[in-house]
N, C-alpha and C. Protein backbone atom coordinates (compact mmCIF):
# COMPACT_ATOMS: atom_id res chain seq x y z
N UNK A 1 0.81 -1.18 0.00
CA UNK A 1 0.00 0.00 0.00
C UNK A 1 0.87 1.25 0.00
N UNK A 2 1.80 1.52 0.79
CA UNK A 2 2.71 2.65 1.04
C UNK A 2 3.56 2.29 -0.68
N UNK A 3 3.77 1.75 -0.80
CA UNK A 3 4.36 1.26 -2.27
C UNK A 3 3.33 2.24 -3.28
N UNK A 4 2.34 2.14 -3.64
CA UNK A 4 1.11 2.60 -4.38
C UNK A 4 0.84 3.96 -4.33
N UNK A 5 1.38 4.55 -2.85
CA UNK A 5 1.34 5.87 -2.90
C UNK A 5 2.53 6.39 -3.71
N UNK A 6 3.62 5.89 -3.52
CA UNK A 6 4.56 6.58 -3.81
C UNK A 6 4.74 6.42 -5.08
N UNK A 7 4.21 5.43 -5.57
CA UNK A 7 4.32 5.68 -6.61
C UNK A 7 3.39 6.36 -7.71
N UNK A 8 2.00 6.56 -6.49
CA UNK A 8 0.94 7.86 -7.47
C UNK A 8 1.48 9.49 -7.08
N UNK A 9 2.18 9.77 -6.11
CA UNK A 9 3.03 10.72 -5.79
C UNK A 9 4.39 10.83 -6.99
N UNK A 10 4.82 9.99 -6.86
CA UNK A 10 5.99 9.68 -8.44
C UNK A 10 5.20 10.03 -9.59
N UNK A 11 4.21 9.95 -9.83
CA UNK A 11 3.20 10.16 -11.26
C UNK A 11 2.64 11.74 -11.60
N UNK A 12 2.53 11.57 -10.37
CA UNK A 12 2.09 13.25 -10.39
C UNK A 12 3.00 14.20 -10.33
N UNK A 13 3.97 13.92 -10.06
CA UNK A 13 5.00 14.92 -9.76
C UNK A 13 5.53 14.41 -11.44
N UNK A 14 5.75 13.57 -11.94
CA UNK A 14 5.86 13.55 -13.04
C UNK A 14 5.06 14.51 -13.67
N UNK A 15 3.98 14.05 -13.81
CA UNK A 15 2.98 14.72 -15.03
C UNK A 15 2.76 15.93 -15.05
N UNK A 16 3.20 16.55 -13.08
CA UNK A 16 3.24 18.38 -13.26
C UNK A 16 4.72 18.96 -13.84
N UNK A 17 5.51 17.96 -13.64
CA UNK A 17 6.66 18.77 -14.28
C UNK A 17 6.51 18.48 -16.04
N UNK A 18 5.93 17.66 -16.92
CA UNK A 18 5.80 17.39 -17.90
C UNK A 18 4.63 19.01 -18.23
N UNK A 19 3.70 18.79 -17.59
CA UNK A 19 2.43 19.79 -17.85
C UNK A 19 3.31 20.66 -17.66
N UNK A 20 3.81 21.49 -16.89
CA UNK A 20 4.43 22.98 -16.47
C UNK A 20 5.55 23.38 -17.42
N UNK A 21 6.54 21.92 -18.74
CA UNK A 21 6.95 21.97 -19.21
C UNK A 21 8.87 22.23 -18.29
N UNK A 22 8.79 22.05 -16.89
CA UNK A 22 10.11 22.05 -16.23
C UNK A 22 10.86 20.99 -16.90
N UNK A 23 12.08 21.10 -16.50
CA UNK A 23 13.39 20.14 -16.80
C UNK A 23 13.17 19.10 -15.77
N UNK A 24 13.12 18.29 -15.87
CA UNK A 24 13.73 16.89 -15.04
C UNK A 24 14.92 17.50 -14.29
N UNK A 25 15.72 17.25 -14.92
CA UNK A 25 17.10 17.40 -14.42
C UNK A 25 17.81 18.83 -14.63
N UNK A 26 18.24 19.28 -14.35
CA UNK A 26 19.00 20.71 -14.71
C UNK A 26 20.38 20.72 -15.50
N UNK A 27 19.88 21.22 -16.85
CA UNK A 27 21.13 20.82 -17.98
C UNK A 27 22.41 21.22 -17.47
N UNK A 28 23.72 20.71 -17.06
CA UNK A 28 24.75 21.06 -16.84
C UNK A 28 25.64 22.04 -17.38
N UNK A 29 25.16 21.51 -19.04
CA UNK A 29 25.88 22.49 -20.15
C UNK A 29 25.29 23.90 -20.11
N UNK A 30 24.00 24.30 -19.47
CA UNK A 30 23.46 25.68 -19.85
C UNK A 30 24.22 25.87 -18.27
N UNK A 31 24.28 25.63 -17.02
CA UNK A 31 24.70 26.08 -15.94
C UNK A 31 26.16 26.49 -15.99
N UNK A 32 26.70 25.48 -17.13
CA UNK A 32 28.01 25.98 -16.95
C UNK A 32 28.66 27.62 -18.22
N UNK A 33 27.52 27.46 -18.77
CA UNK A 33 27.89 28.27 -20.14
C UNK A 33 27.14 30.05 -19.35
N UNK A 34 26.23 29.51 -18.35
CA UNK A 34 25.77 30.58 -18.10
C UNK A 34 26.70 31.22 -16.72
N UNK A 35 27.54 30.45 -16.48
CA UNK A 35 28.43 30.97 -15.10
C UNK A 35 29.79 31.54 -15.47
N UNK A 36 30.13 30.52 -16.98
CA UNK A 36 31.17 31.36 -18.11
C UNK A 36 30.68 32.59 -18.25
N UNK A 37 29.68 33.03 -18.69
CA UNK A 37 29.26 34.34 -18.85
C UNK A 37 29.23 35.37 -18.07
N UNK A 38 29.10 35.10 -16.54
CA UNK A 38 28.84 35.44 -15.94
C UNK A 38 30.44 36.02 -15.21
N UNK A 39 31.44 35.15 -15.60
CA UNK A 39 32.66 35.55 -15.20
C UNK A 39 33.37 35.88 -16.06
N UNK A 40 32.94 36.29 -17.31
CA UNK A 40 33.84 36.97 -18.15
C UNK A 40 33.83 38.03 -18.20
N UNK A 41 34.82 39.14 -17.40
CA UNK A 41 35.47 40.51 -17.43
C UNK A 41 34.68 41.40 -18.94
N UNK A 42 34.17 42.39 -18.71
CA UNK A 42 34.10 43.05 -20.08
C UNK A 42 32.32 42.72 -20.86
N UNK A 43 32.25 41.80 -20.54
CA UNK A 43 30.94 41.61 -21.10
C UNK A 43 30.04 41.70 -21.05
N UNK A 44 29.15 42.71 -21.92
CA UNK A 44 27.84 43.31 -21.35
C UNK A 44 27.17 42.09 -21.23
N UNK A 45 25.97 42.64 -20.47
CA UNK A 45 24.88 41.79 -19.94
C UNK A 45 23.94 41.73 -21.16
N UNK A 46 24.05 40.16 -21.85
CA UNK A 46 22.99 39.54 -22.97
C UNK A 46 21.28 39.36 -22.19
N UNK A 47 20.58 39.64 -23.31
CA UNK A 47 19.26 39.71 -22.78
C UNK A 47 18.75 37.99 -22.96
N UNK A 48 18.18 37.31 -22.22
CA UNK A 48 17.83 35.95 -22.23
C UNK A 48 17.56 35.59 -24.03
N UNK A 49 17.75 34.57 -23.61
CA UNK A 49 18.09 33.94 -25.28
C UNK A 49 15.90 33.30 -25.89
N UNK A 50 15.28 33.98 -25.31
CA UNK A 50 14.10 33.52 -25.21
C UNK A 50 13.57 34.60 -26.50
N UNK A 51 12.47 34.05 -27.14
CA UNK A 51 11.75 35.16 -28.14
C UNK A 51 10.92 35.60 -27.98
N UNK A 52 10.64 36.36 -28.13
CA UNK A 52 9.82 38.04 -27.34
C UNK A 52 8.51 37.37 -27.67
N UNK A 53 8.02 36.87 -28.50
CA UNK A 53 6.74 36.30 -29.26
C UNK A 53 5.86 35.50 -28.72
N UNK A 54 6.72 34.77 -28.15
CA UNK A 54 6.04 33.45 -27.72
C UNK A 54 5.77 33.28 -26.01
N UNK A 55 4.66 33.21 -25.44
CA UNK A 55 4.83 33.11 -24.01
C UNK A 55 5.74 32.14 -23.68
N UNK A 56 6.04 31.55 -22.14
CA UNK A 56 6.31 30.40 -21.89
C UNK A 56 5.47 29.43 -21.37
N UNK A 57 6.31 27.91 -21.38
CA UNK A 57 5.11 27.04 -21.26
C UNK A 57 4.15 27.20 -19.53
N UNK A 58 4.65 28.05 -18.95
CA UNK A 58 4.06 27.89 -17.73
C UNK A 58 2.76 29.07 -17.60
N UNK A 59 3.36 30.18 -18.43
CA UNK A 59 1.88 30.88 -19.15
C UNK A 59 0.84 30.33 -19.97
N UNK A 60 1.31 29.27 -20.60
CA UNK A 60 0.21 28.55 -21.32
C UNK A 60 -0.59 27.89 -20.45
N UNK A 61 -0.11 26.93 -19.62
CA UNK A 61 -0.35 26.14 -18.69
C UNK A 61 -1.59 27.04 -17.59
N UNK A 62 -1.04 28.14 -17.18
CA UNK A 62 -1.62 28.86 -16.53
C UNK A 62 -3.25 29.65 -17.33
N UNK A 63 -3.20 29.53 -18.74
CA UNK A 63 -3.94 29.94 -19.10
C UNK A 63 -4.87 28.77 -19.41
N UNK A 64 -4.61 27.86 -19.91
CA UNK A 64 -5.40 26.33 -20.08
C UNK A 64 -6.06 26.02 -18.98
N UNK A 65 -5.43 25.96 -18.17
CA UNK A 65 -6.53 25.75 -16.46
C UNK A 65 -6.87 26.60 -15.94
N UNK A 66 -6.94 27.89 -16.04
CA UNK A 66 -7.40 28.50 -15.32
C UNK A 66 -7.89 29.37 -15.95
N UNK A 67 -7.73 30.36 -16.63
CA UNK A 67 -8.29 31.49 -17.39
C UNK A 67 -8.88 31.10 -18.86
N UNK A 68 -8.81 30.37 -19.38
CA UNK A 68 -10.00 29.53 -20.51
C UNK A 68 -10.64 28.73 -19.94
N UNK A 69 -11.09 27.92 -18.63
CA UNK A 69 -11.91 27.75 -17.96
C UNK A 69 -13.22 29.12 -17.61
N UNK A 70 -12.59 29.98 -16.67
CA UNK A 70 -13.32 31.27 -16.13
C UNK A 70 -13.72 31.67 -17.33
N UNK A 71 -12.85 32.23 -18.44
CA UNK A 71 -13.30 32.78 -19.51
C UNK A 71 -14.95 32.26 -20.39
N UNK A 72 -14.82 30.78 -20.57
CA UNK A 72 -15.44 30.14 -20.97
C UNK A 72 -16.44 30.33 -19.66
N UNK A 73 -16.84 30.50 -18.60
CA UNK A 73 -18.01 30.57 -17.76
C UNK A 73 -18.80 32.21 -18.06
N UNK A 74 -17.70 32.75 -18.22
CA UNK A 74 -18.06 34.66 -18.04
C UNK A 74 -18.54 34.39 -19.28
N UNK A 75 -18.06 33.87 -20.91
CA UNK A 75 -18.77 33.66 -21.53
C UNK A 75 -20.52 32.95 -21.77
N UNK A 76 -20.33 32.04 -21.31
CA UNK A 76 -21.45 32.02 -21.24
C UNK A 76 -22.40 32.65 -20.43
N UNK A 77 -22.37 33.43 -19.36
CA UNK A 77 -22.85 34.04 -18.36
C UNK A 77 -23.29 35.48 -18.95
N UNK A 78 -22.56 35.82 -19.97
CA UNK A 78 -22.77 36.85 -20.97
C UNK A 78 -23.80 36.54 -21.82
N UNK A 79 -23.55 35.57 -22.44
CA UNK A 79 -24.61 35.22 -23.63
C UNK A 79 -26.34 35.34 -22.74
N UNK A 80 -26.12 34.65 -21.78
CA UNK A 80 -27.42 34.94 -20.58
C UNK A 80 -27.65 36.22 -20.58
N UNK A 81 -26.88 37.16 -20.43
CA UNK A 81 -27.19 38.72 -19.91
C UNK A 81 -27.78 39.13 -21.37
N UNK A 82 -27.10 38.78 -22.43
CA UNK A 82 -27.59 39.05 -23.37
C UNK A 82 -28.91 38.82 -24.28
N UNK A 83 -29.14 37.52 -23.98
CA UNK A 83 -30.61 37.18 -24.19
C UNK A 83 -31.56 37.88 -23.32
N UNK A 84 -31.12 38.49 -21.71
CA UNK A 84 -31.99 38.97 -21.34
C UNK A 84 -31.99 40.16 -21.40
N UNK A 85 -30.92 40.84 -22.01
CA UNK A 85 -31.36 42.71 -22.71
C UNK A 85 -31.62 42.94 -23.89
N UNK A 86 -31.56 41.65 -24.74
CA UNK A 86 -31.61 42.04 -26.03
C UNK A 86 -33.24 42.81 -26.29
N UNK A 87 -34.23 42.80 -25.57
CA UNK A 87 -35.95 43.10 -25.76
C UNK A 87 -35.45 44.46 -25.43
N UNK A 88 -34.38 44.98 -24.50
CA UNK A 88 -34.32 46.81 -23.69
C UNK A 88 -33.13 47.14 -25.15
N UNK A 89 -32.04 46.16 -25.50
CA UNK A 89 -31.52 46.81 -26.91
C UNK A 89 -31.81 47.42 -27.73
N UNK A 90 -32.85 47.00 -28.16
CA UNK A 90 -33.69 46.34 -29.50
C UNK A 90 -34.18 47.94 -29.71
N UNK A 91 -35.31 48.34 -28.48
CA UNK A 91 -35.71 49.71 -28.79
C UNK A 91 -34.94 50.77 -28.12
N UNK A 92 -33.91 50.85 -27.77
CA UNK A 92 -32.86 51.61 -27.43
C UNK A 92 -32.10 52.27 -29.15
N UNK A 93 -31.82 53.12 -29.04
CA UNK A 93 -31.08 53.22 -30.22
C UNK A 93 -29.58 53.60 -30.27
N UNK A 94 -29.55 54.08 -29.21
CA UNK A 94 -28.20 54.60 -28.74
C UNK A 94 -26.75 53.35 -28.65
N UNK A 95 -27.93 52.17 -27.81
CA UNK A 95 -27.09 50.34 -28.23
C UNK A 95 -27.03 49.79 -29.02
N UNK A 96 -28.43 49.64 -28.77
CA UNK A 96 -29.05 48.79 -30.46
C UNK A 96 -28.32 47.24 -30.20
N UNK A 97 -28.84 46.13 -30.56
CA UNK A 97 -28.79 45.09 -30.75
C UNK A 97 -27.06 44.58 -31.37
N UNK A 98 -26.47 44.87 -32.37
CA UNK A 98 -25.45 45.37 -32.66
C UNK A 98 -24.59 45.43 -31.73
N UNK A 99 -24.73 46.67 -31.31
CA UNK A 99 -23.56 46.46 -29.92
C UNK A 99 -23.62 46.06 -29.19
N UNK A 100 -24.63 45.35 -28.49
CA UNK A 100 -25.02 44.74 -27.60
C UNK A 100 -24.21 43.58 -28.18
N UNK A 101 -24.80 42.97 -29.34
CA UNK A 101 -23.70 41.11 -29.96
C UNK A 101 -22.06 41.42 -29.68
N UNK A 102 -21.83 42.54 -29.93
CA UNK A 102 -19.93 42.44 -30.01
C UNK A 102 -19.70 42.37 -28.68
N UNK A 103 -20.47 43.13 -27.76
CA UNK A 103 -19.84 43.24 -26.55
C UNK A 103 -20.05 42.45 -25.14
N UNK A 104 -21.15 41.78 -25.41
CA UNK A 104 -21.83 40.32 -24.70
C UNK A 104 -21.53 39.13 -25.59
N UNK A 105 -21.23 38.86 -26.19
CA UNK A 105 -21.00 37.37 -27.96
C UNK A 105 -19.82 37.79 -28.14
N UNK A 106 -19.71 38.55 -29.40
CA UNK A 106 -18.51 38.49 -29.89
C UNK A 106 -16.84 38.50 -29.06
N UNK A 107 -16.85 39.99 -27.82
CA UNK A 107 -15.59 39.74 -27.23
C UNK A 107 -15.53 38.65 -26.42
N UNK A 108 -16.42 38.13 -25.19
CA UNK A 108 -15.75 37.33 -24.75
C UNK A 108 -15.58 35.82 -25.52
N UNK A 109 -16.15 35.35 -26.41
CA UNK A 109 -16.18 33.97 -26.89
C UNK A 109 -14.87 34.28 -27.61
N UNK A 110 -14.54 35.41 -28.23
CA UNK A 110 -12.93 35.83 -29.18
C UNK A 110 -12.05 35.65 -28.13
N UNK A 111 -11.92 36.01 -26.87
CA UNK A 111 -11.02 35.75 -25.94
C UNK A 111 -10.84 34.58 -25.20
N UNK A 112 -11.98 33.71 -25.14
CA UNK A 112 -11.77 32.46 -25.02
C UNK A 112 -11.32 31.21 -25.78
N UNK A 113 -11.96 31.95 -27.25
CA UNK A 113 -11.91 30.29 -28.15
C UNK A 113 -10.84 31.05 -29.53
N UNK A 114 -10.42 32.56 -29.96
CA UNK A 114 -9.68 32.26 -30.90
C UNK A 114 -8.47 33.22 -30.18
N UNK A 115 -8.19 33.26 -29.48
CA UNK A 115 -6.91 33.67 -29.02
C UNK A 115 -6.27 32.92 -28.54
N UNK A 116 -4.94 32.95 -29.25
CA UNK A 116 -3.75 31.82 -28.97
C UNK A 116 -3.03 31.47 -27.71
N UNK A 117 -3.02 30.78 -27.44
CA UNK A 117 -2.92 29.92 -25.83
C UNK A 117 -1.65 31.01 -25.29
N UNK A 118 -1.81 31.70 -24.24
CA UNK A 118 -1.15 32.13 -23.60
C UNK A 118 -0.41 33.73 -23.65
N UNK A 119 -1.38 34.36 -25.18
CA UNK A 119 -1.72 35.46 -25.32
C UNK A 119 -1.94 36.26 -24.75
N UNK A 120 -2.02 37.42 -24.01
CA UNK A 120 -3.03 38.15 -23.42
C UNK A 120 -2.87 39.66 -23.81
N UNK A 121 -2.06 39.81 -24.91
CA UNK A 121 -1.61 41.00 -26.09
C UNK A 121 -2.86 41.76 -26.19
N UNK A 122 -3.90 40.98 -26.88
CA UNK A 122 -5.06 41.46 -27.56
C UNK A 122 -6.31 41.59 -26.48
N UNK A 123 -6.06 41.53 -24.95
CA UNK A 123 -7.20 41.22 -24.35
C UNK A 123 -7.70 42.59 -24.36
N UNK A 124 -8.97 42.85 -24.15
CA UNK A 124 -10.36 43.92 -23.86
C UNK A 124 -10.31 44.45 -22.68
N UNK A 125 -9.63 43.73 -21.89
CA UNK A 125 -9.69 44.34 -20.21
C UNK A 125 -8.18 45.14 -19.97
């Protein structure tokens, strides 16, 4: 039994460092290339070797469980608000039906379902 734990404790700790995208082990060759750098006289300070573009995997991660979850609830929780103003839209003219869809429909379902995992460049808020 104590066997069974440890080894669903071994699994999970696996599968969060796999999910979170961490190293297993800590590459030797980047520790040592980065402590060379670090002791060489004269040399300005290089900006991380990472590309400006792309989040990292622990922003993705963070956005997959947790904020495209919520997102996906506020979405739908919207679409509700929206079915129930669309009758006060409708003869409003100043809203109008129209703006009412982009801003209850259109933004949040765009921020949940076509923005790229770990984005938050383009968000509304």
């Amino acid at each position: 039994m104590c066997n069974l734990r440890k080894s669903k404790a071994a699994a999970l700790a696996l599968s969060l460092t796999l999910t979170l995208g961490l190293p297993l082990q800590g590459s030797c060759k980047e520790q040592e290339s980065a402590k060379a750098e670090e002791t060489q006289p004269g040399t300005a300070e290089a900006a991380p070797e990472t590309s400006q573009g792309t989040p990292s995997n622990e922003i993705k991660t963070l956005d997959a469980a947790a904020v495209r979850p919520v997102s996906l609830t506020a979405s739908l929780f919207s679409t509700g608000t929206f079915l129930l103003s669309l009758p006060f839209a409708a003869f409003d003219p100043a809203i109008g039906p129209q703006k009412s869809w982009e801003n209850l429909i259109d933004y949040p379902y765009g921020y949940t379902f076509k923005r790229p995992l770990g984005d938050f460049s383009g968000s509304v808020w």
